[in-house]
Structures are given as structure tokens and as C-alpha cells.
Protein backbone atom coordinates (compact mmCIF):
# COMPACT_ATOMS: atom_id res chain seq x y z
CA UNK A 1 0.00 0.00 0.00
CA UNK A 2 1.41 3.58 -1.39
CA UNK A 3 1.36 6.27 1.61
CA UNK A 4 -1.24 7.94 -0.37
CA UNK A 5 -3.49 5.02 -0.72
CA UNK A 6 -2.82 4.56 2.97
CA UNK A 7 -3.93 8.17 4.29
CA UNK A 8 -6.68 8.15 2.18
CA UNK A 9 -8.00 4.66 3.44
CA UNK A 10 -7.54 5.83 7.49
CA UNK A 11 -8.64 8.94 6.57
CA UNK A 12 -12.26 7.72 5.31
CA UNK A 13 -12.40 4.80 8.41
CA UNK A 14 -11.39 7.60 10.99
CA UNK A 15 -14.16 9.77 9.79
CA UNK A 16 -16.25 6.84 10.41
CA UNK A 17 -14.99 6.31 13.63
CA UNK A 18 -15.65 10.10 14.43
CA UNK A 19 -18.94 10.81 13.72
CA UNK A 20 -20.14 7.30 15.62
CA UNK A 21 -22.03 8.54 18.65
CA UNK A 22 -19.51 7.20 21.28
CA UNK A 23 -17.85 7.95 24.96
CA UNK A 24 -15.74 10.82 23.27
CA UNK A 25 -18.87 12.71 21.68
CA UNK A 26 -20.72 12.53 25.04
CA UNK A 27 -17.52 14.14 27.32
CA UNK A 28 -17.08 16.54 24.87
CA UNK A 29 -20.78 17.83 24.34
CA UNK A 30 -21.38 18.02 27.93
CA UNK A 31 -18.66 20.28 28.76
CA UNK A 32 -19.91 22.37 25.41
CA UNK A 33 -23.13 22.78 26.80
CA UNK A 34 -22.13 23.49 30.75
CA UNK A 35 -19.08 24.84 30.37
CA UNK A 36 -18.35 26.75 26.96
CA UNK A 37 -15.83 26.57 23.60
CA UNK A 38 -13.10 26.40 25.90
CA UNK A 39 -13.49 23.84 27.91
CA UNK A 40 -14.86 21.31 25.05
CA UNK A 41 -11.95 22.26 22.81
CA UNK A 42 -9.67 21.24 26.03
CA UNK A 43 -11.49 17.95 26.44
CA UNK A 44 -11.14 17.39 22.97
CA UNK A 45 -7.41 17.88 22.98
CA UNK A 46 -7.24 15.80 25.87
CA UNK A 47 -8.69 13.09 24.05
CA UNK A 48 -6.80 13.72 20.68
CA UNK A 49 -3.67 12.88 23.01
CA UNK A 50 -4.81 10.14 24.09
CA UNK A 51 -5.69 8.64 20.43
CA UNK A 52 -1.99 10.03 19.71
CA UNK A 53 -0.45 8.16 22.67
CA UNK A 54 -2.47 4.82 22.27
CA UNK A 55 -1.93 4.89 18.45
CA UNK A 56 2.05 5.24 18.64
CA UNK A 57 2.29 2.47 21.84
CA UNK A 58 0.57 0.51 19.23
CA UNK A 59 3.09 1.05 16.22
CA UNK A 60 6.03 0.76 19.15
CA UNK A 61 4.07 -2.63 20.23
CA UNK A 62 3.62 -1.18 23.49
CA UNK A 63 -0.30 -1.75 23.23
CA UNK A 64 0.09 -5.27 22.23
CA UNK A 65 0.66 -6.34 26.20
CA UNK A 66 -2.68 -5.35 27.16
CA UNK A 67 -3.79 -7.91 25.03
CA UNK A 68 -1.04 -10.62 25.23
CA UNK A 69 -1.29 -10.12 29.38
CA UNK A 70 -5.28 -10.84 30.58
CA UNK A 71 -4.01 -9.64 33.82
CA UNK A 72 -3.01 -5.90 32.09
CA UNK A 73 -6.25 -6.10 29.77
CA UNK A 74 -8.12 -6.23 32.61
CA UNK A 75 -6.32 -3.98 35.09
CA UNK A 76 -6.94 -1.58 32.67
CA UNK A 77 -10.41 -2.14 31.72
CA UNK A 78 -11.14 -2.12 35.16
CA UNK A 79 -9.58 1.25 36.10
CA UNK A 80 -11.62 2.75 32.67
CA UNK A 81 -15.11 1.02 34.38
CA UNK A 82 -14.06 2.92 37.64
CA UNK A 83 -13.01 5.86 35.57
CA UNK A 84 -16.64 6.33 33.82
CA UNK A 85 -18.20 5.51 36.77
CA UNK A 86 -16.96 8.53 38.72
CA UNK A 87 -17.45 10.81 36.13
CA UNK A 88 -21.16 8.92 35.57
CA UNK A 89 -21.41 9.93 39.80
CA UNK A 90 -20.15 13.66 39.45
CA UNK A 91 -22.67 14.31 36.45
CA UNK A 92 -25.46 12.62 38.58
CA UNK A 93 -25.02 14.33 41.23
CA UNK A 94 -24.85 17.69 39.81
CA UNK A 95 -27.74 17.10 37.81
CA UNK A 96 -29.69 16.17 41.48
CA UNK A 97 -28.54 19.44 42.69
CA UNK A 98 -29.24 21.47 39.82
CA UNK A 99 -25.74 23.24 39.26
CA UNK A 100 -25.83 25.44 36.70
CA UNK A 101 -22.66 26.92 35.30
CA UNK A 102 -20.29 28.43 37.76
CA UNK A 103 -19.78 31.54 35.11
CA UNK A 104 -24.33 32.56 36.09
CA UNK A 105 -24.54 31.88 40.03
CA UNK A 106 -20.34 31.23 41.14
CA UNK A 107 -21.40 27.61 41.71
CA UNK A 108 -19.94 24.17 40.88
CA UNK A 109 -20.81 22.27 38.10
CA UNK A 110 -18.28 23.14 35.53
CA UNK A 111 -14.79 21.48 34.58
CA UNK A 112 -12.06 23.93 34.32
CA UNK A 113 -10.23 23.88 31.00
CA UNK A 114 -7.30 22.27 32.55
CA UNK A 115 -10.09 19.35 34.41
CA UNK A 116 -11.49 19.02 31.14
CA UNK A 117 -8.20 18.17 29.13
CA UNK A 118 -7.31 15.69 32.04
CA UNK A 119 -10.77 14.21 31.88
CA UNK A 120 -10.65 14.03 28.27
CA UNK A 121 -7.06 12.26 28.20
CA UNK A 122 -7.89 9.67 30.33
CA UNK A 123 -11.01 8.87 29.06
CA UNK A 124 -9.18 7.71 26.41
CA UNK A 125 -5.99 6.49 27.72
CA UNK A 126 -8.11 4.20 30.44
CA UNK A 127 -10.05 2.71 27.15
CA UNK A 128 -8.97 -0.53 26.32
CA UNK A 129 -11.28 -0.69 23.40
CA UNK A 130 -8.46 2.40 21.63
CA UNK A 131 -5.70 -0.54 21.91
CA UNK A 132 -7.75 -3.20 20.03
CA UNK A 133 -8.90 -0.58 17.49
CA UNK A 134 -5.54 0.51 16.36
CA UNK A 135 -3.58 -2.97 17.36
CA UNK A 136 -6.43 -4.37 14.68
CA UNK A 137 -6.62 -1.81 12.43
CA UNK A 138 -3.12 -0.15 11.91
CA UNK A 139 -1.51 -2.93 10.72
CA UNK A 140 -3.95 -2.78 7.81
CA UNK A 141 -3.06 0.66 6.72
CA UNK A 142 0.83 0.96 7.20
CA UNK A 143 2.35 1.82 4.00
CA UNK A 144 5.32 -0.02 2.43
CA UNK A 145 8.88 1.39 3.42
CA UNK A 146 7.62 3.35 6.35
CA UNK A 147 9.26 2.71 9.67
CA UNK A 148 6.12 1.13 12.13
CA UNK A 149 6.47 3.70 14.90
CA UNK A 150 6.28 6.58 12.43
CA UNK A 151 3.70 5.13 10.32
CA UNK A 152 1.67 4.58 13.77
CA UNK A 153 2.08 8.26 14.87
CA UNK A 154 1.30 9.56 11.41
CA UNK A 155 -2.02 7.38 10.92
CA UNK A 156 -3.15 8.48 14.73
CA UNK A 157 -2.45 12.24 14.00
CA UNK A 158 -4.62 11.92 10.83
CA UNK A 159 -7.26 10.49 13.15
CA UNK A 160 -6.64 13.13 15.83
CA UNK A 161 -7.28 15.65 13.20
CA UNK A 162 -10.42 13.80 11.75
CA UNK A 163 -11.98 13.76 15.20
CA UNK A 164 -11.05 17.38 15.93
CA UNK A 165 -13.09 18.52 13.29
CA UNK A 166 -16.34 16.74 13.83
CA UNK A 167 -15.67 17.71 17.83
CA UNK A 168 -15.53 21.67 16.27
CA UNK A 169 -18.77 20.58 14.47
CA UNK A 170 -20.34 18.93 17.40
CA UNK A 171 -19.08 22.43 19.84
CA UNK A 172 -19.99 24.85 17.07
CA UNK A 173 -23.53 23.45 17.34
CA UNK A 174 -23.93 23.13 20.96
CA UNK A 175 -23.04 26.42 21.77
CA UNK A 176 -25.89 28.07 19.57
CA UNK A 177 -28.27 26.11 22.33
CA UNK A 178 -26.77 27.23 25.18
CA UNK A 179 -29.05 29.59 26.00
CA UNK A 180 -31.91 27.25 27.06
CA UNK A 181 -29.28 24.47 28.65
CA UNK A 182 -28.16 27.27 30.93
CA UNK A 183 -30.93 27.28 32.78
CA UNK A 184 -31.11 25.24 35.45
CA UNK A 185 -33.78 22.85 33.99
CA UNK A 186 -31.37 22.86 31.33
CA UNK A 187 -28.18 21.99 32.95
CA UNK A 188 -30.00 19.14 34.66
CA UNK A 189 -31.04 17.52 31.87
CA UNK A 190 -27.79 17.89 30.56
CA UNK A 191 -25.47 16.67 33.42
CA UNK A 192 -28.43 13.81 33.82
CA UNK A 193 -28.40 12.54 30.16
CA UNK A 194 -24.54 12.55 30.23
CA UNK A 195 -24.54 10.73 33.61
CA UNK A 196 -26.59 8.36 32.26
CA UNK A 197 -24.12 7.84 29.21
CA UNK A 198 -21.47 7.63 31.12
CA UNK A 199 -22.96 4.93 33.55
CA UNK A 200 -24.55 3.31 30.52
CA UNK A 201 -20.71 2.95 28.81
CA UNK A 202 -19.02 1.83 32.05
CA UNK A 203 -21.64 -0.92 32.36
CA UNK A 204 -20.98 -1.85 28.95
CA UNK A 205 -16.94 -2.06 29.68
CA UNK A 206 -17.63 -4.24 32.52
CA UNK A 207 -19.87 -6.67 31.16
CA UNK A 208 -17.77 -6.83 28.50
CA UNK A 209 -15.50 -10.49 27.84
């Protein structure tokens, strides 16, 4: 495979990938809609690092020992299930208490941009599911003479960049409905529904064999 044949292919799959409603659509339009621009575009780099990370440990083979080591494959699925549960238990909970954001009342509620990013990284970086996508699916798309390592950064940047777009879509579109979510009805159906996710995709990770 040429390396244009080969950015082209990832290119169209990541775009896939992107605009599936998943874990890192959820974190990033609930801090769009109770935080602001700022905050989402944080999470989303936070979670475009991650993708970066897991897809060069893959390349490097790094990623492989989660799945060639049960006991690592679960340790970290594990930590992920406890991971999405707390943030599943924070959401909740400000959704019972009807928090709306900290920039109306001076109330909790909101991530900071920095909380955000960190939330967003390891929401990614505690998902085992991002070593068995790009241990399976890397492989398929290196391109012939191309070191591993720097074929495996290159291929996760261009999915990095895919997702960043559809998260400036997804932001971009949240923030013209802000104005209703900032309410406090608002914010608690907000925080609620992404509880809910959350909860729903730690569940998932646990149940799953």
C-alpha cells in the first residue's frame, strides 16, 4: 500500500470512527453545553492525546501487552469502568442538585479547562477498546517502506485531526443552544443525560468479555 493510498484509506475509516455517537462525543458535548468553547476544545485535545499516545504504543508494540497479558487487559479495563463511573457519579449528582454553570450563580458544576483536558485524556488512555482498534486496524493501513512507529504516529495524527473537526462541528452546534441548557432545567437535563451515558458505557466495559 502507497502512503497515499494509505492516508486516504484511514482517513475515510477515521471519519467513520468520528462521527459514531460514542464515549468521546458525550464528554465533549457536555462540557460544550455546561461549560463553553473552551473547555470542550480542552477535552477534545485531551482526548486527541490520548488517540496520539495509544496509536504510537501501538506502532512501538507497546499496546500489544494489554492484550497478550489478561491480567493488564483487565487492570486496565477495570480502572476505565471505575473511571466512567466517577465521572457517571459527578454528572449525577450535579444534575440532582441542579448546578448550573459556575460563570451565572459562582457555583460548581463546571470542569475547568485544565479538568477538562485531564478528563478528556484519560477517558481515552483508560479505554482498552483504543488498543484493540488501532492494534487491529493499523496494521492494515501501514504503508510499504515506512518505519512502524512513524507510520503509527502519522495514521493516529490523521485520526486526531479527523476527530477534531467533527468535535468543532459537534461544539460549534452546541453552543448556539446554550441559551436554554443554561438554565437550570437545562443543565439538569444535561449533566443527567450525560450521567446516564457515562454509567450506561461503564456498564458496557464491565460486562464486556
Amino acid at each position: 500500500m502507497t502512503l497515499s493510498e494509505s492516508l486516504l484509506g484511514f482517513t475515510l475509516l477515521a471519519a467513520v470512527v468520528a462521527v459514531t455517537p460514542g464515549l468521546d462525543t458525550v464528554l465533549v458535548l457536555r462540557q460544550a453545553l455546561r461549560g463553553g468553547r473552551r473547555e470542550a476544545f480542552a477535552a477534545a485535545a485531551g482526548i486527541g492525546l490520548g488517540a496520539l499516545l495509544w496509536g504510537i504504543g501501538a506502532a512501538a508494540g507497546v499496546a500489544a501487552l494489554f492484550l497478550a497479558s489478561q491480567l493488564a487487559y483487565q487492570g486496565l479495563r477495570w480502572a476505565g469502568v471505575a473511571f466512567l463511573t466517577y465521572l457517571a457519579f459527578t454528572y449525577l449528582r450535579a444534575a440532582w442538585r441542579g448546578e448550573v454553570a459556575a460563570r451565572d450563580l459562582g457555583v460548581g458544576g463546571v470542569d475547568t479547562a485544565r479538568e477538562a483536558f485531564v478528563r478528556g485524556l484519560l477517558t481515552d488512555l483508560l479505554n482498552p477498546k483504543m488498543a484493540v482498534f488501532y492494534l487491529t486496524v493499523l496494521p492494515l493501513f501501514l504503508p510499504a517502506g515506512c518505519p512502524p512507529a512513524l507510520a503509527g504516529a502519522m495514521l493516529a495524527a490523521v485520526h486526531v485531526l479527523v476527530a477534531f473537526v467533527w468535535f468543532t462541528v459537534v461544539i460549534l452546534g452546541a453552543n448556539a443552544v446554550r441559551g436554554f441548557l443554561a438554565s437550570r432545567r437545562g443543565t439538569r437535563f444535561v449533566d443527567g443525560t450525560a450521567g446516564v451515558a457515562m454509567l450506561g458505557f461503564g456498564v458496557a466495559l464491565g460486562l464486556e468479555r
